[in-house]
N, C-alpha and C. Protein backbone atom coordinates (compact mmCIF):
# COMPACT_ATOMS: atom_id res chain seq x y z
N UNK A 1 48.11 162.40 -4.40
CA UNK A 1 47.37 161.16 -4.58
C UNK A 1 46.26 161.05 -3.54
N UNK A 2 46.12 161.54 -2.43
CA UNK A 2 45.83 161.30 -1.42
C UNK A 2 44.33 162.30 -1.47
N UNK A 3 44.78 163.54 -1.66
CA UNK A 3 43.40 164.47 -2.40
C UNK A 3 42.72 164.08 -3.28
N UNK A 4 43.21 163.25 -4.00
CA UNK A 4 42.57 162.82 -5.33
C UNK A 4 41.58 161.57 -4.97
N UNK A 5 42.30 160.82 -3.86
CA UNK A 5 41.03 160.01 -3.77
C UNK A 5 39.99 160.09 -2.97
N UNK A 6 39.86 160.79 -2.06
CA UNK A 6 39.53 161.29 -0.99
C UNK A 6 37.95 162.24 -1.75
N UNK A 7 38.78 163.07 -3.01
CA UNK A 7 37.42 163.30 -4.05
C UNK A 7 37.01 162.84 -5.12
N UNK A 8 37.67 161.69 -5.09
CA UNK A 8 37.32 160.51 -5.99
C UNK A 8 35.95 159.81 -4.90
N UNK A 9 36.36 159.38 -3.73
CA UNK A 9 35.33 158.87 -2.74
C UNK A 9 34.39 160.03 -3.04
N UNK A 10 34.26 160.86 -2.48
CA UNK A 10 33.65 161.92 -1.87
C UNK A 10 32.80 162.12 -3.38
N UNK A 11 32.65 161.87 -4.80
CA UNK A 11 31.65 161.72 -5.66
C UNK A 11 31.40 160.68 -5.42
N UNK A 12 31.66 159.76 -4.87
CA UNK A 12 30.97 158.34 -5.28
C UNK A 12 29.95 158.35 -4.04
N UNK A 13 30.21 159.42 -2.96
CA UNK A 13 29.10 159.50 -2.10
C UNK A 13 28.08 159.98 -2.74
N UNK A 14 28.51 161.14 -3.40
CA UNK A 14 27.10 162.01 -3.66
C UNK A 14 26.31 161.31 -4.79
N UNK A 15 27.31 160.13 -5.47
CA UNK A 15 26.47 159.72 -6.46
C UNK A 15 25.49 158.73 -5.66
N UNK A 16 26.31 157.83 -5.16
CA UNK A 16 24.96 157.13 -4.22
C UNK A 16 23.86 157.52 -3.60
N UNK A 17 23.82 158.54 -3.24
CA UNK A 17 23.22 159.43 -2.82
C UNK A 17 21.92 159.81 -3.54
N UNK A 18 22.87 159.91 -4.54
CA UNK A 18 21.89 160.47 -6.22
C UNK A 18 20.97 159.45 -6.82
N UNK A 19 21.56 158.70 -6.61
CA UNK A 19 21.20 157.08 -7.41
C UNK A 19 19.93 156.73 -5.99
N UNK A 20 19.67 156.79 -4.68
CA UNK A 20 18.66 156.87 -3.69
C UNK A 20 17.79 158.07 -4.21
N UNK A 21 18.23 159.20 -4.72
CA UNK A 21 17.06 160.25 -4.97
C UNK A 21 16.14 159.65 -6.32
N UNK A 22 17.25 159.11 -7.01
CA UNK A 22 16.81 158.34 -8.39
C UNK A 22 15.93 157.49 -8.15
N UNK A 23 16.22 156.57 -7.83
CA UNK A 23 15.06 155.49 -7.28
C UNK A 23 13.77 155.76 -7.36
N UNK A 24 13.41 156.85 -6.15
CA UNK A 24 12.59 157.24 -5.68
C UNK A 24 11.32 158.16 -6.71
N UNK A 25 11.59 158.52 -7.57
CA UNK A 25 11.81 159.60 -8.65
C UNK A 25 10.66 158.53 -10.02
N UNK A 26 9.78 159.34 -9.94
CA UNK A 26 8.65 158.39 -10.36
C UNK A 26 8.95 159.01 -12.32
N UNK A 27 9.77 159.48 -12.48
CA UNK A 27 9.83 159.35 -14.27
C UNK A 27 11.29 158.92 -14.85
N UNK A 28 11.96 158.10 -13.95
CA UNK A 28 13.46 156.83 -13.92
C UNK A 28 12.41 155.71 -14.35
N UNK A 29 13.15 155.24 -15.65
CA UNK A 29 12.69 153.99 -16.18
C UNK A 29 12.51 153.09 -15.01
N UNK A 30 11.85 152.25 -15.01
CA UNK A 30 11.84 150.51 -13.73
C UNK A 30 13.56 150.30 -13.95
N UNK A 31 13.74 149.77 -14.75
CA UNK A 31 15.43 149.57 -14.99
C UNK A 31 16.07 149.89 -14.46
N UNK A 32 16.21 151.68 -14.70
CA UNK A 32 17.00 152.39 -13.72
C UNK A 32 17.39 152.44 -12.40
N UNK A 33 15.48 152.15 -12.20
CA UNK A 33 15.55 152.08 -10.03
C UNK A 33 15.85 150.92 -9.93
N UNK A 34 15.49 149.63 -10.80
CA UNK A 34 16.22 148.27 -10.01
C UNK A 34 17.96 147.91 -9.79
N UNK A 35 18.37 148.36 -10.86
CA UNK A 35 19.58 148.43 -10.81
C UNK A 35 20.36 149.66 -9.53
N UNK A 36 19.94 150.92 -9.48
CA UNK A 36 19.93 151.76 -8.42
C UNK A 36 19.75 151.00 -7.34
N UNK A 37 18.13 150.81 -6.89
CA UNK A 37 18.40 149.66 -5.51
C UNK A 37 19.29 148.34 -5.50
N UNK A 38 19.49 147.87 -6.58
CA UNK A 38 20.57 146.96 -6.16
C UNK A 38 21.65 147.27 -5.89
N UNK A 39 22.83 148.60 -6.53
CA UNK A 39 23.37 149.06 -6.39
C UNK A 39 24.01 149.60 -4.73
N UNK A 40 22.47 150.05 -4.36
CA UNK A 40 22.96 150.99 -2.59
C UNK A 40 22.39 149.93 -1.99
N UNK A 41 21.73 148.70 -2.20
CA UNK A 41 21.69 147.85 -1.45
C UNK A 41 22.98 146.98 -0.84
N UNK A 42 23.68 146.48 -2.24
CA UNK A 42 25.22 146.16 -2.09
C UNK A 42 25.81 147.04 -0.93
N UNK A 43 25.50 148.36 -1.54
CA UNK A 43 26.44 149.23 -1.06
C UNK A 43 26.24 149.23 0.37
N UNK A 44 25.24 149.07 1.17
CA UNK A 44 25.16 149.05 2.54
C UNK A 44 24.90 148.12 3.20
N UNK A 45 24.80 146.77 1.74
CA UNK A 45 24.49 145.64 2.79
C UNK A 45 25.59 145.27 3.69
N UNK A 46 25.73 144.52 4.71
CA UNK A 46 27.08 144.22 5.64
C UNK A 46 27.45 142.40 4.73
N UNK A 47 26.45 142.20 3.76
CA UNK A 47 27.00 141.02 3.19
C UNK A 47 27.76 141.33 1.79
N UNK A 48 29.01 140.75 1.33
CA UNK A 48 29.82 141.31 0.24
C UNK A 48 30.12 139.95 -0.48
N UNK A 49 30.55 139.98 -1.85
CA UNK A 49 30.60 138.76 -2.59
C UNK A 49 31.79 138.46 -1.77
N UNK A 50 32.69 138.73 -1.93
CA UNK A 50 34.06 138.45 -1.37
C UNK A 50 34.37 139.06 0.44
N UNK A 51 34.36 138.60 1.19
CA UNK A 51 34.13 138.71 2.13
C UNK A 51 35.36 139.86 2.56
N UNK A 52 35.34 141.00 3.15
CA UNK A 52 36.84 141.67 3.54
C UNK A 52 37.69 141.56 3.68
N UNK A 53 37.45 140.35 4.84
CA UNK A 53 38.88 139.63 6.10
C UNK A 53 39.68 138.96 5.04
N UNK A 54 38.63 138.72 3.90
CA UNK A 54 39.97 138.40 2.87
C UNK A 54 40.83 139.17 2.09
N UNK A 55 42.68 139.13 2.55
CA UNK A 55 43.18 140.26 2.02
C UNK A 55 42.95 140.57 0.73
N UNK A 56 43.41 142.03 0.29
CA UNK A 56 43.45 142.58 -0.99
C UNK A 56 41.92 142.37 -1.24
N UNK A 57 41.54 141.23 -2.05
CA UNK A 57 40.19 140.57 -2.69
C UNK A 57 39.44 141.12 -1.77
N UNK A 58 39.30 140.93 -0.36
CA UNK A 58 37.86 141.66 -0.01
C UNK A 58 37.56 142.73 -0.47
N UNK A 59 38.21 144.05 -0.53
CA UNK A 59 38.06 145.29 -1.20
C UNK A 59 37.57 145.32 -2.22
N UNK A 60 37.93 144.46 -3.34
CA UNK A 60 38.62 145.08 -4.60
C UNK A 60 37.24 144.50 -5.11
N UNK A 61 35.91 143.48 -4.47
CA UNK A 61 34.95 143.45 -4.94
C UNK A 61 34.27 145.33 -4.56
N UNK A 62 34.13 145.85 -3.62
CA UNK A 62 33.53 146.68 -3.43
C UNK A 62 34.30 147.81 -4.61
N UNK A 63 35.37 147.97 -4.87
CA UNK A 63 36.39 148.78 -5.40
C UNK A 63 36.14 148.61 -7.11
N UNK A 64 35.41 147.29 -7.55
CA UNK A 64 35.13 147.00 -8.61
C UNK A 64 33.54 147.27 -8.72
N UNK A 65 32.77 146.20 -8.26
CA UNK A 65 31.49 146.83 -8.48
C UNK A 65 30.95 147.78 -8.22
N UNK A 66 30.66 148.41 -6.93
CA UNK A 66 29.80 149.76 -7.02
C UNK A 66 29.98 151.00 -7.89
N UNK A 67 31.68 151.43 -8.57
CA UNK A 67 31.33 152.25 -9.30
C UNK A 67 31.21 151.83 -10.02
N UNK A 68 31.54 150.12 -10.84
CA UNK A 68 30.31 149.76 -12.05
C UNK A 68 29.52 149.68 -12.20
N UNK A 69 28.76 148.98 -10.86
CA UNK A 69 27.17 149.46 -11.17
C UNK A 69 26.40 151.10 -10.29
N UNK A 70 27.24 151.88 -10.35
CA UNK A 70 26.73 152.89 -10.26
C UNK A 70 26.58 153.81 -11.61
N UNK A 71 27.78 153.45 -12.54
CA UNK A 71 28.22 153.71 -13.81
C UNK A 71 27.10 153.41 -14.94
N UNK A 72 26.80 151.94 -14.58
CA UNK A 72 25.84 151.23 -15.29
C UNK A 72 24.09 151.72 -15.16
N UNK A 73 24.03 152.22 -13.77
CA UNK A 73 22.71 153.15 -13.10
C UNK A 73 22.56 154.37 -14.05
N UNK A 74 23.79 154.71 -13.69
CA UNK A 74 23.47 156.18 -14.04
C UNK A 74 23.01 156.16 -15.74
N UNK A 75 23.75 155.43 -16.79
CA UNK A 75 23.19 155.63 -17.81
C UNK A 75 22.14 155.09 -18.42
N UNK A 76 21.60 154.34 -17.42
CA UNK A 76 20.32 154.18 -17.65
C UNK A 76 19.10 154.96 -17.37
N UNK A 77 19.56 156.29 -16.68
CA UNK A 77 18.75 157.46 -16.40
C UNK A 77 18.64 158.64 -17.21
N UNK A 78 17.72 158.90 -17.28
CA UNK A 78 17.76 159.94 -18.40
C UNK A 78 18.94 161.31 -17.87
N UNK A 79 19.82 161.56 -18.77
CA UNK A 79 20.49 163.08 -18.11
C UNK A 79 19.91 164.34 -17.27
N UNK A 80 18.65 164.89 -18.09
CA UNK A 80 18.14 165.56 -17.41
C UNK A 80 17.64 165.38 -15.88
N UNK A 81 16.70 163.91 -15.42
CA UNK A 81 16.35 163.92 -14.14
C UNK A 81 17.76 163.05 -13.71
N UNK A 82 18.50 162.77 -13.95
CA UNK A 82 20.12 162.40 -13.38
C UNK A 82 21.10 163.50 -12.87
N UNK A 83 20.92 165.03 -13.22
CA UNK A 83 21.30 166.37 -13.11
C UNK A 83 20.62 166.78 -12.11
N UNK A 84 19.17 166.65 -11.85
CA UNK A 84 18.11 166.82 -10.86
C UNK A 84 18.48 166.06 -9.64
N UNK A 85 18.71 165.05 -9.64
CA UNK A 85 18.95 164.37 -8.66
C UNK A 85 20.42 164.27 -7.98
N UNK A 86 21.15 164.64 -8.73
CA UNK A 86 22.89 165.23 -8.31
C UNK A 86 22.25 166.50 -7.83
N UNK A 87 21.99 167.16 -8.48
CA UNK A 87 21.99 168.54 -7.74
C UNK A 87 21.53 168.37 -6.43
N UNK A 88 20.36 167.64 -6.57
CA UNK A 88 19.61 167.85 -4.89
C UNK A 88 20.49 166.97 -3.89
N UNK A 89 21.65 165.61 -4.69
CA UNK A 89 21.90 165.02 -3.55
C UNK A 89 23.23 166.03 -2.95
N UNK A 90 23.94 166.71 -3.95
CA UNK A 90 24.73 167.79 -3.65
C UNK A 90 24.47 168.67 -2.82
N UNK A 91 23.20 169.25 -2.44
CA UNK A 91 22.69 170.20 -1.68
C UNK A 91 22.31 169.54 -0.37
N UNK A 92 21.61 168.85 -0.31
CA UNK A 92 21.53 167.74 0.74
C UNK A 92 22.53 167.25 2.13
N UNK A 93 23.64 167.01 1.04
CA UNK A 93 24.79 166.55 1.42
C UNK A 93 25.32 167.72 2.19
N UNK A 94 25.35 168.96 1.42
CA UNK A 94 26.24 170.46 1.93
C UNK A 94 25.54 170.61 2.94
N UNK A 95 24.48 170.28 3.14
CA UNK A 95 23.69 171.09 4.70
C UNK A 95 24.23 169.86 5.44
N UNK A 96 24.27 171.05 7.02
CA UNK A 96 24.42 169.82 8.36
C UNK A 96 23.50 169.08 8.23
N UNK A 97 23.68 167.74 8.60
CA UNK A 97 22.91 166.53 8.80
C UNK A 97 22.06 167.07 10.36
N UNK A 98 20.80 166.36 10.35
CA UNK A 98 20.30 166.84 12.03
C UNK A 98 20.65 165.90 12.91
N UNK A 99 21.47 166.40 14.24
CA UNK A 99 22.03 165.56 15.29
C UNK A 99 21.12 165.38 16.38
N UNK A 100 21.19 164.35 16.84
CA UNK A 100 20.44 163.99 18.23
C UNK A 100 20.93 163.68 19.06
N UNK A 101 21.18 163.96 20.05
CA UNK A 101 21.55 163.29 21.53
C UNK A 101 21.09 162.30 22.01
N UNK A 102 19.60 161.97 22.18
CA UNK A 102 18.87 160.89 22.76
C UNK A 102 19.15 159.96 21.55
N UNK A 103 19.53 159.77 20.59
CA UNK A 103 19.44 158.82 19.67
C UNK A 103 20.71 158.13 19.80
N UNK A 104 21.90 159.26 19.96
CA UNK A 104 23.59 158.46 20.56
C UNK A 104 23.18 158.36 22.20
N UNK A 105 22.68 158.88 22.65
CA UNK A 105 22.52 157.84 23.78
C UNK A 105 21.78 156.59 23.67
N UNK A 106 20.63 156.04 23.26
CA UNK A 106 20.41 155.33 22.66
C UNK A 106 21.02 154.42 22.58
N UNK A 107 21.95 154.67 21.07
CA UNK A 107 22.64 154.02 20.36
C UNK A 107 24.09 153.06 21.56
N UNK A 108 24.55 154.22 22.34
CA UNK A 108 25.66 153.95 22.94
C UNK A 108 25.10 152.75 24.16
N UNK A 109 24.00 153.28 24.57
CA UNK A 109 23.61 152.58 25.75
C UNK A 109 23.03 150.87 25.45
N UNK A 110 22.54 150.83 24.27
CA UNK A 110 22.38 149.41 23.00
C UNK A 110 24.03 148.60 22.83
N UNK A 111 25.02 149.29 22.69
CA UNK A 111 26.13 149.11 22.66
C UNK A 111 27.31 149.00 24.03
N UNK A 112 26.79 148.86 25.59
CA UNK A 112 27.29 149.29 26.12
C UNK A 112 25.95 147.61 26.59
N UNK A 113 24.97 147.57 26.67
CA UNK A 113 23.95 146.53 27.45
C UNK A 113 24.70 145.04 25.91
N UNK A 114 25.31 145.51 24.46
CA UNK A 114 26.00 144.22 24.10
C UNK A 114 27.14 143.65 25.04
N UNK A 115 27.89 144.64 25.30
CA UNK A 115 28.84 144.72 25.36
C UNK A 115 28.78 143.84 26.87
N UNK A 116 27.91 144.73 27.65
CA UNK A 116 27.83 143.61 29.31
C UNK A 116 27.32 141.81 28.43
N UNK A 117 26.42 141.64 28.04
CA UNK A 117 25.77 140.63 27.55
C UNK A 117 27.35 139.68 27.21
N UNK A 118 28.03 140.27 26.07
CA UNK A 118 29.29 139.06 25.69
C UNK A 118 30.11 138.95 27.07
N UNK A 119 30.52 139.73 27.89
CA UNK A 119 31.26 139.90 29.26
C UNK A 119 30.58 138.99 30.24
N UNK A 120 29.17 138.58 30.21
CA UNK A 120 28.46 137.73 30.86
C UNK A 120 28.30 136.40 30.33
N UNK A 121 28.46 136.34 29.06
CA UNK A 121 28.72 135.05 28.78
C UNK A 121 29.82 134.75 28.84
N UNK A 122 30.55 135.33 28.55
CA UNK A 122 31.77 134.74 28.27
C UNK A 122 32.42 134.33 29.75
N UNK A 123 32.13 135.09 30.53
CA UNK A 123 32.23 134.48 32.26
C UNK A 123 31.82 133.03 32.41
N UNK A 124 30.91 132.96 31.84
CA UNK A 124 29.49 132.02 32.20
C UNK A 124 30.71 130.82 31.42
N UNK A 125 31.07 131.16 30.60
CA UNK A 125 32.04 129.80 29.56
C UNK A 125 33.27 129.41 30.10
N UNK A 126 33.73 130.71 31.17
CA UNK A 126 34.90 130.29 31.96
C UNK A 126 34.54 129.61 33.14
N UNK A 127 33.53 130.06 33.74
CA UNK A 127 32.96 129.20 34.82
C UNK A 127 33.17 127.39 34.59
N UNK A 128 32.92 127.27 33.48
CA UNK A 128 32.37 125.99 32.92
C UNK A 128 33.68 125.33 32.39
N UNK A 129 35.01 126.11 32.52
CA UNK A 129 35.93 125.27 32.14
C UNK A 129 36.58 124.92 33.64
């Protein structure tokens, strides 16, 4: 069970993926790409109909819509440039991603100047009690 979903996920990456190459892809009906960007917009927005923290139900919006409307994307694309665009997000995907160092430092050091920031207020709120 556990393999199975794991490449159950693991297409629904490459389709998203696919559905971003789609978009982009200047002979996808308008249709296609609006529904596509709405689609990976959901998909990465940090706002969800049903919020997470709510048990079970938070999921089961993400668990329900995106592969419906990825489902709903895709056949609104023609097969042929829908094959084009799997393939390339497939290939894409198989190569290493390019890593940076200065960018996780960066990143960590952004995360490390939050992190003093709440530790300083939150002093600042004990002070005050």
């Amino acid at each position: 069970m556990n393999g199975r979903w794991k490449a159950w996920v693991a297409e629904r990456k490459k389709d998203t993926y696919a559905l971003y190459l789609a978009s982009r892809e200047p002979r996808v009906p308008l249709a296609a790409k609006v529904i596509a960007v709405l689609v990976v917009a959901y998909l990465l927005s940090p706002v969800d109909l049903i919020p997470d923290f709510i048990p079970v139900l938070g999921y089961m919006d993400d668990m329900v819509l995106v592969p419906l409307g990825i489902a709903i994307a895709i056949r609104c694309i023609p097969p042929g440039i829908w094959q084009e665009c799997r393939s390339q997000a497939c290939d894409r995907l198989a190569s290493t991603l390019p890593r940076s160092r200065a960018a996780s430092i960066v990143i960590a050091i952004v995360w490390a100047g939050m992190a003093a920031l709440m530790i300083f207020f939150a002093l600042g709120m004990l002070d005050r009690l």
